[in-house]
N, C-alpha and C. Protein backbone atom coordinates (compact mmCIF):
# COMPACT_ATOMS: atom_id res chain seq x y z
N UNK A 1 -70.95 -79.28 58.45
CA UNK A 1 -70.64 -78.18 57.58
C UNK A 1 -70.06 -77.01 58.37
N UNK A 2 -70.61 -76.80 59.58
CA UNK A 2 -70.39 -75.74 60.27
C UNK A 2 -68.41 -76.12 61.03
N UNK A 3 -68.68 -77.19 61.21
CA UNK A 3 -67.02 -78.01 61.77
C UNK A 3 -66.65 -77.67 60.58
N UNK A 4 -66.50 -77.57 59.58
CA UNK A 4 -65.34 -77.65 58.31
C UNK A 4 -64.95 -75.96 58.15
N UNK A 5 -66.02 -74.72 58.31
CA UNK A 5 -66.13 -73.63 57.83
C UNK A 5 -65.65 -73.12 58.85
N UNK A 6 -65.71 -73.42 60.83
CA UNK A 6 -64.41 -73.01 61.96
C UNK A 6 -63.13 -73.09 61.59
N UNK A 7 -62.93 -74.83 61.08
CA UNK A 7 -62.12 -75.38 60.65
C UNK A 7 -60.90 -74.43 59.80
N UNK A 8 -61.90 -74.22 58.98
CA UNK A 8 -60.87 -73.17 57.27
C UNK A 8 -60.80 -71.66 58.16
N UNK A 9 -61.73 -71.06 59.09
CA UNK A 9 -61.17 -69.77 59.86
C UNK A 9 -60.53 -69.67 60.23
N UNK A 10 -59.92 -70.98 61.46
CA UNK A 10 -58.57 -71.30 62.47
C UNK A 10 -57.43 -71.37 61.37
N UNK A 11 -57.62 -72.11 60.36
CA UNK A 11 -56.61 -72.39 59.46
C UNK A 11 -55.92 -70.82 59.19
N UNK A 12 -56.87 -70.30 58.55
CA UNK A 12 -57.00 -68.92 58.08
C UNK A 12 -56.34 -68.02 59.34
N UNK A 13 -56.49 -67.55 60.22
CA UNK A 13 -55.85 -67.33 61.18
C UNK A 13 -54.96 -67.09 61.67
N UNK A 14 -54.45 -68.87 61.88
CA UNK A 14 -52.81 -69.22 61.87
C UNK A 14 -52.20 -68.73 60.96
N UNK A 15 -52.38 -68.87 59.84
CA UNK A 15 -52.03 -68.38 58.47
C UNK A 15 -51.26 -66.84 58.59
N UNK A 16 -52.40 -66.22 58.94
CA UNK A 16 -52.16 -64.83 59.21
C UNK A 16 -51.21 -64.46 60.11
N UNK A 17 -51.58 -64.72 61.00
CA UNK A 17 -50.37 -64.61 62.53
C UNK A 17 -49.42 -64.86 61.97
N UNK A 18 -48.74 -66.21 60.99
CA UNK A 18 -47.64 -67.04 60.80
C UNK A 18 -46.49 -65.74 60.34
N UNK A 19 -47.80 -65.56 58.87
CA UNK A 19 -46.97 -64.81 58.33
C UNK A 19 -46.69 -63.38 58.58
N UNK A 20 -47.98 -62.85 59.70
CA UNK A 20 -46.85 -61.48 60.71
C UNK A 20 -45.96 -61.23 61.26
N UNK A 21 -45.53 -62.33 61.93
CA UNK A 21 -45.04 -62.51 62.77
C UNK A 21 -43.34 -62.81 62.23
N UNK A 22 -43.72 -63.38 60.73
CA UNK A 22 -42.42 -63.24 59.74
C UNK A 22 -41.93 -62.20 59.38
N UNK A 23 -43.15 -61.03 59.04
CA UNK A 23 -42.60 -59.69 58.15
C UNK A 23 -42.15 -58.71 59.11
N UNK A 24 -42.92 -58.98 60.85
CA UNK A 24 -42.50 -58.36 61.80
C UNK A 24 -42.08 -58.95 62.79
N UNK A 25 -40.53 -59.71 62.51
CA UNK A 25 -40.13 -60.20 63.74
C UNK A 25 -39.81 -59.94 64.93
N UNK A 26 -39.47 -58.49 65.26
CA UNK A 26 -39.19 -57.73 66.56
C UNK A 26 -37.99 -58.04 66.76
N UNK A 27 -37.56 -57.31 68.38
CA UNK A 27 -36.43 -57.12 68.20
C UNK A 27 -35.55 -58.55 68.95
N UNK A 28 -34.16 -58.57 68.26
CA UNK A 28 -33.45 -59.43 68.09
C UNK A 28 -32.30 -59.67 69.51
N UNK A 29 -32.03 -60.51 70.49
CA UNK A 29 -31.15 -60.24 71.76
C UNK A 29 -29.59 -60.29 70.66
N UNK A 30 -29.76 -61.14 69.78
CA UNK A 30 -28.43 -60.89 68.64
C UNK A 30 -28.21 -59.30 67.98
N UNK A 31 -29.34 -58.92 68.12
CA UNK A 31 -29.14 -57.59 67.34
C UNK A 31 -28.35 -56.64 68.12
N UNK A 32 -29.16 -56.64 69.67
CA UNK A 32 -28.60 -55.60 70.32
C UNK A 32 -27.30 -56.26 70.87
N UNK A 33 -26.50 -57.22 70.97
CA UNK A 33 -24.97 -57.36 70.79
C UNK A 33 -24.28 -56.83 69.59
N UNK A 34 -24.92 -56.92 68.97
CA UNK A 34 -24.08 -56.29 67.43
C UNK A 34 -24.14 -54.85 67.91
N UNK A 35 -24.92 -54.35 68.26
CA UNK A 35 -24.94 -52.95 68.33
C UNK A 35 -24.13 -52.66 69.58
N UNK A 36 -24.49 -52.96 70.66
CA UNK A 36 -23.17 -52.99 71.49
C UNK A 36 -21.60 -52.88 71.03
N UNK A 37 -21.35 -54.10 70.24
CA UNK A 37 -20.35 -54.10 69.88
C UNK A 37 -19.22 -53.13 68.57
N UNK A 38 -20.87 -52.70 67.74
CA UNK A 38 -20.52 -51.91 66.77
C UNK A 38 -19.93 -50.32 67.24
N UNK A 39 -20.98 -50.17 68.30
CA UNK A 39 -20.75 -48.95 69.09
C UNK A 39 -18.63 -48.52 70.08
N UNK A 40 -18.83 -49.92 70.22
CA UNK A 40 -17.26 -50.34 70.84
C UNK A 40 -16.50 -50.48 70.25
N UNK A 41 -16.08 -50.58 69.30
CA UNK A 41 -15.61 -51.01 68.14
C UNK A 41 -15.22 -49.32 67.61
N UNK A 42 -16.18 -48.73 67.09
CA UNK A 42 -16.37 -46.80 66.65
C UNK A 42 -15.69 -46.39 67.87
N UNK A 43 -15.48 -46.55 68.72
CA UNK A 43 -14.33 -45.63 70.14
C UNK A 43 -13.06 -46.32 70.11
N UNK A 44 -13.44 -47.39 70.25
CA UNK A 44 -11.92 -47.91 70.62
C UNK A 44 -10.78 -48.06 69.20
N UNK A 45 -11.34 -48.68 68.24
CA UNK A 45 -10.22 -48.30 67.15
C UNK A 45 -9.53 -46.61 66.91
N UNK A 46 -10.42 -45.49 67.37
CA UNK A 46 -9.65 -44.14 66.81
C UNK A 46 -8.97 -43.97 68.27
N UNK A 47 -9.30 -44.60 69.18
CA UNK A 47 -8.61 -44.68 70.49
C UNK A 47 -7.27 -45.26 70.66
N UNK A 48 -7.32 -46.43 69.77
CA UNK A 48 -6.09 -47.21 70.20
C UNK A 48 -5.17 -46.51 68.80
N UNK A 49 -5.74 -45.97 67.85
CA UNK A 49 -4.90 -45.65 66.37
C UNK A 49 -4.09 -44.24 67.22
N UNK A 50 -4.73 -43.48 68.10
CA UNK A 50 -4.23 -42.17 68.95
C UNK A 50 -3.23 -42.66 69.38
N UNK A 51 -3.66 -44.01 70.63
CA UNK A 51 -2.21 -44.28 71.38
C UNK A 51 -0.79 -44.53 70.50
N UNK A 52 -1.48 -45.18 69.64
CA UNK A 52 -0.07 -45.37 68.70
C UNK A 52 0.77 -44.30 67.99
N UNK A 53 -0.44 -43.86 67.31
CA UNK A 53 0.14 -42.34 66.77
C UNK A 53 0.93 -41.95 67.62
N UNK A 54 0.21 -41.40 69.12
CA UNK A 54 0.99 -40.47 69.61
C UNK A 54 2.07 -41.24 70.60
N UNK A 55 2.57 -42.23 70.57
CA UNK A 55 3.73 -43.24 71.30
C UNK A 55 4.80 -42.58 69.75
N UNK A 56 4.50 -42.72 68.55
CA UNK A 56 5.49 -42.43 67.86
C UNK A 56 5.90 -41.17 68.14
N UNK A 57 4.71 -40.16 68.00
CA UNK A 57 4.84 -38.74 67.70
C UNK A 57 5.72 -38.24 69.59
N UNK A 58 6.05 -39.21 70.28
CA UNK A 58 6.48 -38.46 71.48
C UNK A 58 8.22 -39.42 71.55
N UNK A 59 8.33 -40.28 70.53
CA UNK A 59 9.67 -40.41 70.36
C UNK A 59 10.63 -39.56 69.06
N UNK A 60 9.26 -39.29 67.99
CA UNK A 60 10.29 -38.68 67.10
C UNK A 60 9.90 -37.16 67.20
N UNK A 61 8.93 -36.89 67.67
CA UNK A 61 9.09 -35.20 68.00
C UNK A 61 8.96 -34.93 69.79
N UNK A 62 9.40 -34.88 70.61
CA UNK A 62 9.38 -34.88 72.27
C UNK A 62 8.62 -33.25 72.32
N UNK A 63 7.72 -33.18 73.34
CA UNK A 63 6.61 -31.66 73.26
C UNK A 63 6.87 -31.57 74.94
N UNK A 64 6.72 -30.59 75.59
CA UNK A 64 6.54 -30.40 76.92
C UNK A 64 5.18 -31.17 77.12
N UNK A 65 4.14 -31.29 76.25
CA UNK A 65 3.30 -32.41 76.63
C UNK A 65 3.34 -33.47 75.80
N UNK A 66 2.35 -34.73 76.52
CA UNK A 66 2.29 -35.84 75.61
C UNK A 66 1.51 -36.25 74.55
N UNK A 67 2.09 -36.38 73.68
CA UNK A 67 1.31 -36.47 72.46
C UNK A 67 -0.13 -37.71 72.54
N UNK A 68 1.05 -38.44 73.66
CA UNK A 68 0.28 -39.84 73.78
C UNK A 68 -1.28 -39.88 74.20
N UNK A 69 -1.08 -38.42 75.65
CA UNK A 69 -2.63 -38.69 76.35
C UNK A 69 -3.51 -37.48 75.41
N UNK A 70 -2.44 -36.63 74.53
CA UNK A 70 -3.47 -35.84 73.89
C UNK A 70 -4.36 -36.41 72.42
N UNK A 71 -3.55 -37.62 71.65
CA UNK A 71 -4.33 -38.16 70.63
C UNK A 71 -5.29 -39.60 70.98
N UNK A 72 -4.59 -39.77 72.59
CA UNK A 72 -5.77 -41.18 73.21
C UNK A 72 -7.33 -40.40 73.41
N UNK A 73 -7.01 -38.83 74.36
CA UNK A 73 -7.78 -38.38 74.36
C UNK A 73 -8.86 -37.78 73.10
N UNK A 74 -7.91 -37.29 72.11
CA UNK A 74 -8.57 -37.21 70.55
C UNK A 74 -9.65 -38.19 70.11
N UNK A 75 -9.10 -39.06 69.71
CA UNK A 75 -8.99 -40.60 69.80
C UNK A 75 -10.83 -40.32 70.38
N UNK A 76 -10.86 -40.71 71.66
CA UNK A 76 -11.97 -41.04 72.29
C UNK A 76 -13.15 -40.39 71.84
N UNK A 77 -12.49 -38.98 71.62
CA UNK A 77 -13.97 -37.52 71.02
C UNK A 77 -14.34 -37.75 69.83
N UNK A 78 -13.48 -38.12 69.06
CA UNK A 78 -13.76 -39.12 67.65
C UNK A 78 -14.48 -40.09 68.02
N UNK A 79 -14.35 -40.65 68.27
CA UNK A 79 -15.39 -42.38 68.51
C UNK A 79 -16.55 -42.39 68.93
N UNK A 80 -16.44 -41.33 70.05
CA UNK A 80 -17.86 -41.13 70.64
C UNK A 80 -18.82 -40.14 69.72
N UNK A 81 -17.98 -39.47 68.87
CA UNK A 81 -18.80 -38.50 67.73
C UNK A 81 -19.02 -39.60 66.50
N UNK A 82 -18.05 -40.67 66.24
CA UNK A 82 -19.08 -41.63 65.34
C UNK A 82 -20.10 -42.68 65.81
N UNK A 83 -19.97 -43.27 67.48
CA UNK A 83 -20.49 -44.05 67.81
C UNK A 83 -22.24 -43.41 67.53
N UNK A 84 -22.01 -41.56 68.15
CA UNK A 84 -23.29 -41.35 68.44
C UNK A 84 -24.13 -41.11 66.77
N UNK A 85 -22.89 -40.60 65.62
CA UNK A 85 -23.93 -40.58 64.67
C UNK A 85 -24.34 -41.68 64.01
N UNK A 86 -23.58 -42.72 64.23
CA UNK A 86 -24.16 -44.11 63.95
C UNK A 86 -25.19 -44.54 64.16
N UNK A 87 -26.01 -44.36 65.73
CA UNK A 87 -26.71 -44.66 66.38
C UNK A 87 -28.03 -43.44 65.72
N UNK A 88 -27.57 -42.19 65.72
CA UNK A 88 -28.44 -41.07 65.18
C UNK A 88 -29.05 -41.66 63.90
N UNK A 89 -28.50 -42.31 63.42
CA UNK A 89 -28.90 -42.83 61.91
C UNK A 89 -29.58 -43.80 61.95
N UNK A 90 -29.99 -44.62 63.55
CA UNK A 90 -31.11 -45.09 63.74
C UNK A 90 -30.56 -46.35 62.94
N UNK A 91 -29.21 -46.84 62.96
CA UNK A 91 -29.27 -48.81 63.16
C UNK A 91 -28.83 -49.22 64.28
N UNK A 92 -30.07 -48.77 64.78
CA UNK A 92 -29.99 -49.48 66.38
C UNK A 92 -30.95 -50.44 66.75
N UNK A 93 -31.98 -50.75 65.35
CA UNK A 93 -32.65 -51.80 65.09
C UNK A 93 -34.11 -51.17 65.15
């Protein structure tokens, strides 16, 4: 009697753990690539949309400076101001 009533505790147990361990899986080595990548992704597209912009903007309007390193540089302060509020918003897992 006493073997059957360990028995249904261990059961009971596992049970428990099983399903913690479901509702709180922790953190993911897939997750933090996504986030890596999400973060890279928020710089480099307003980065590379600058270079382009400003490759046009320095053939059809010519400036004593370059449009090119001033909207790559744009570009970058943008990305890094969405990468970080992205991250501020805490889906960083």
């Amino acid at each position: 009697m006493t073997n059957d009533h360990d028995k249904e505790d261990r059961i009971g147990r596992d049970a428990a753990r099983k399903q913690a361990a479901r509702d709180n899986p922790g953190p993911s080595p897939l997750r933090g690539i996504s986030v890596f990548g999400m973060i890279g992704w928020a710089v480099a597209v307003p980065t590379v949309a600058g270079a382009f912009l400003g490759l046009w903007l320095d053939g059809a309007w010519p400036q004593a400076f370059s449009w090119s390193v001033a909207l790559i540089l744009g570009g970058v302060v943008i990305g890094a101001f969405l990468a970080w509020r992205w991250m501020d918003r805490g889906n960083t897992g």
